[in-house]
Protein backbone atom coordinates (compact mmCIF):
# COMPACT_ATOMS: atom_id res chain seq x y z
CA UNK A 1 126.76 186.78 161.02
CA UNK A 2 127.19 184.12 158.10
CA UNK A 3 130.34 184.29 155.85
CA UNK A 4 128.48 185.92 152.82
CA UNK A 5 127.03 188.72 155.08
CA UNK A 6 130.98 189.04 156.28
CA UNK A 7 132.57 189.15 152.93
CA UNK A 8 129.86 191.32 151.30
CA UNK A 9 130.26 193.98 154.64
CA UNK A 10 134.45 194.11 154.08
CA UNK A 11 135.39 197.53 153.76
CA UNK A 12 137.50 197.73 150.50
CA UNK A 13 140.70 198.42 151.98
CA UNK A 14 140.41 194.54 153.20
CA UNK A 15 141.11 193.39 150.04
CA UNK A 16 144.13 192.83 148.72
CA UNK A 17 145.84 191.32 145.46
CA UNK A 18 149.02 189.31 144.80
CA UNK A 19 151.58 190.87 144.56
CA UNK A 20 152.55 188.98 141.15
CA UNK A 21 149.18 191.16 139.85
CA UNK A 22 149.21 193.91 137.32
CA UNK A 23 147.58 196.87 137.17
CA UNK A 24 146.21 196.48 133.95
CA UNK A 25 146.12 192.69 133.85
CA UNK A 26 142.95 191.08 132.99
CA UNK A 27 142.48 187.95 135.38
CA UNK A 28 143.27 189.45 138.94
CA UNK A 29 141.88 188.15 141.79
CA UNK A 30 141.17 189.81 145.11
CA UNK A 31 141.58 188.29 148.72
CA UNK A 32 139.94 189.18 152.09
CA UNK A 33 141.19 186.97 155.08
CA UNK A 34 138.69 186.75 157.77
CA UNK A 35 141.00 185.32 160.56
CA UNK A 36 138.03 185.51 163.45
CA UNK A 37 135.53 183.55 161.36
CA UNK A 38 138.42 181.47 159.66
CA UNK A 39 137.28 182.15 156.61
CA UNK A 40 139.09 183.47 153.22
CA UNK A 41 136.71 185.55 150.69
CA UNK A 42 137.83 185.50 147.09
CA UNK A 43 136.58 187.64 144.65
CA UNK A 44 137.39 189.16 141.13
CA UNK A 45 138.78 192.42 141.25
CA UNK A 46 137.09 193.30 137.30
CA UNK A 47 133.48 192.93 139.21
CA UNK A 48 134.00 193.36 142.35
CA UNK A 49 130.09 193.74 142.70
CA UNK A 50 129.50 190.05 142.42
CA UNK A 51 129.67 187.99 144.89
CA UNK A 52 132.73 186.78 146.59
CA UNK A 53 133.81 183.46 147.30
CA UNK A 54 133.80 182.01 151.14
CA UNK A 55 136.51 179.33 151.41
CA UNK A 56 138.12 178.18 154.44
CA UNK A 57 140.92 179.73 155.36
CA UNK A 58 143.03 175.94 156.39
CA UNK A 59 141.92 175.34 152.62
CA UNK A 60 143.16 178.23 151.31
CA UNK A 61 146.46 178.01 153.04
CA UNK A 62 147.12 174.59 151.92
CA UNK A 63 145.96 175.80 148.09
CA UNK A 64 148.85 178.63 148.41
CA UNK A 65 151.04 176.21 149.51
CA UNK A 66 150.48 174.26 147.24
CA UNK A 67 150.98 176.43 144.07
CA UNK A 68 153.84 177.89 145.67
CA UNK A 69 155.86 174.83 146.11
CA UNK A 70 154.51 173.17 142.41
CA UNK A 71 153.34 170.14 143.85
CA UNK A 72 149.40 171.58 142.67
CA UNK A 73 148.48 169.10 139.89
CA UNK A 74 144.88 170.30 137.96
């Protein structure tokens, strides 16, 4: 099974959003964390109809991290 065809079968209870989401806020983001495939889907939680992003999960880790600690520089 690819990562798309993963993602796209998640139930939706395997989503989850930050906790620093709310309810009514406008740019919310879901995640999915495939551990088994080490994958990470990402998706937006407006349209959750589109397709989800596939990232690594090592990648995704380190981009949390990242943000969390301020040392992300865009």
């Amino acid at each position: 099974m690819s990562d798309r065809s993963a993602i796209a079968s998640l139930p939706a209870s395997a989503w989850f959003k930050s906790s620093h989401s709310q309810e009514n806020g406008n740019s919310c983001v879901e995640v999915a964390d495939l551990a088994h495939q080490e994958v990470v889907g990402i998706r937006d939680s407006k349209d959750v109809a589109r397709p989800a992003l596939c990232v690594g999960a090592s990648g995704f880790a380190a981009f949390v991290r990242a943000v969390s600690d301020g040392t992300l520089h865009g």
